[in-house]
Protein backbone atom coordinates (compact mmCIF):
# COMPACT_ATOMS: atom_id res chain seq x y z
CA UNK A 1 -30.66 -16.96 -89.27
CA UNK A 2 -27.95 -15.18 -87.56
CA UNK A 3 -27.83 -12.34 -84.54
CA UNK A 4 -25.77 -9.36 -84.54
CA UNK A 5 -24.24 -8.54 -81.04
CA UNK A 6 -24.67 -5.43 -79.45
CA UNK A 7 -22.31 -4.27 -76.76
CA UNK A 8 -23.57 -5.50 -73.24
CA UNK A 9 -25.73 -8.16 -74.80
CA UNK A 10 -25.64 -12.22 -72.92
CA UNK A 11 -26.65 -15.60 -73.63
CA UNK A 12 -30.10 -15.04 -71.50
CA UNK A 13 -31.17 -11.27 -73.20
CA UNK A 14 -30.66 -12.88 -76.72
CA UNK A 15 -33.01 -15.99 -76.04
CA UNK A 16 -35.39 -13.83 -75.32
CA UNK A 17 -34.32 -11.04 -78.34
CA UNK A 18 -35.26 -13.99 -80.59
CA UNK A 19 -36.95 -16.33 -79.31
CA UNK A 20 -39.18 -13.87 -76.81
CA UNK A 21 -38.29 -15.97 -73.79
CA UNK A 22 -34.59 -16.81 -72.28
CA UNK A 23 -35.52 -20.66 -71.81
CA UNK A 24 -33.83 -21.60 -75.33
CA UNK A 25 -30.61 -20.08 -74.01
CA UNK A 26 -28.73 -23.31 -74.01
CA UNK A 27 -30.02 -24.21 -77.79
CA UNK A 28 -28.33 -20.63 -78.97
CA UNK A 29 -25.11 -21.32 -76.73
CA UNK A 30 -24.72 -25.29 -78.42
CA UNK A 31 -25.21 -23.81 -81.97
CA UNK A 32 -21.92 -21.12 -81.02
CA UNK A 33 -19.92 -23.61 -79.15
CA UNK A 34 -17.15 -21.15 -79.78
CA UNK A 35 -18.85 -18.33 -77.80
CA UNK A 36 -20.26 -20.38 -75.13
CA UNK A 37 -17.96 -19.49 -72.29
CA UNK A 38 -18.39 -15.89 -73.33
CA UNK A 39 -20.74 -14.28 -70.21
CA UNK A 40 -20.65 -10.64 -71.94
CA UNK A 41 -20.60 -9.81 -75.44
CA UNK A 42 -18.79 -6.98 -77.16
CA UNK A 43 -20.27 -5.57 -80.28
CA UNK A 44 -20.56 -7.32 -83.73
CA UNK A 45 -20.29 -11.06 -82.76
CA UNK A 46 -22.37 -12.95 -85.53
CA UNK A 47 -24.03 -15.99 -83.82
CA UNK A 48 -25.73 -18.58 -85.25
CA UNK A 49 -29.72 -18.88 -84.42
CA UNK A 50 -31.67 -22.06 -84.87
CA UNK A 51 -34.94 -22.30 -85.58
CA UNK A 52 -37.32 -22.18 -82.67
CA UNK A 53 -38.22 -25.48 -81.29
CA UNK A 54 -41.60 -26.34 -81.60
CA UNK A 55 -44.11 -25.78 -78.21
CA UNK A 56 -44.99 -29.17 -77.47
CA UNK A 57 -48.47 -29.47 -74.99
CA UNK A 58 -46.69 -30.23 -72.27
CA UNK A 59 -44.47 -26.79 -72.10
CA UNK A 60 -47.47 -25.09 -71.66
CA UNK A 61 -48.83 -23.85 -68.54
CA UNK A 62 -51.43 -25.77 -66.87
CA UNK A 63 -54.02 -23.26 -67.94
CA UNK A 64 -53.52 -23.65 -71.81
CA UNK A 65 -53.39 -27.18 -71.73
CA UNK A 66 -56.99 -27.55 -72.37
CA UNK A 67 -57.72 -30.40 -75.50
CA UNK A 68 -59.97 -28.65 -77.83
């Protein structure tokens, strides 16, 4: 999958574009090493987006981690 870049967008407001929270913000920056020291994007950068990592039981909060 790939993400368009609008004007103003950063590594932080993507993660959570795509992924709905900013945490996987370094797994979007090591997939565009090329872009990586960019801190503000202009428009129209295509950037790579991997797949979302899988929630393991211990990411969750306390409160969800409740065995069925």
């Amino acid at each position: 999958m790939t993400y368009r870049t609008v004007q103003g967008d950063t590594w932080d407001l993507i993660s959570y574009k795509v992924y709905e929270t900013e945490d996987h913000m370094p797994l979007l920056m090591d997939a565009n090493t090329e872009h990586a020291r960019t801190v503000v994007f202009p428009a129209n950068v295509v950037l790579q987006v991997p797949a979302k990592p899988a929630e393991s039981f211990a990411d969750l909060p306390p409160w969800k981690q409740v065995e069925l």
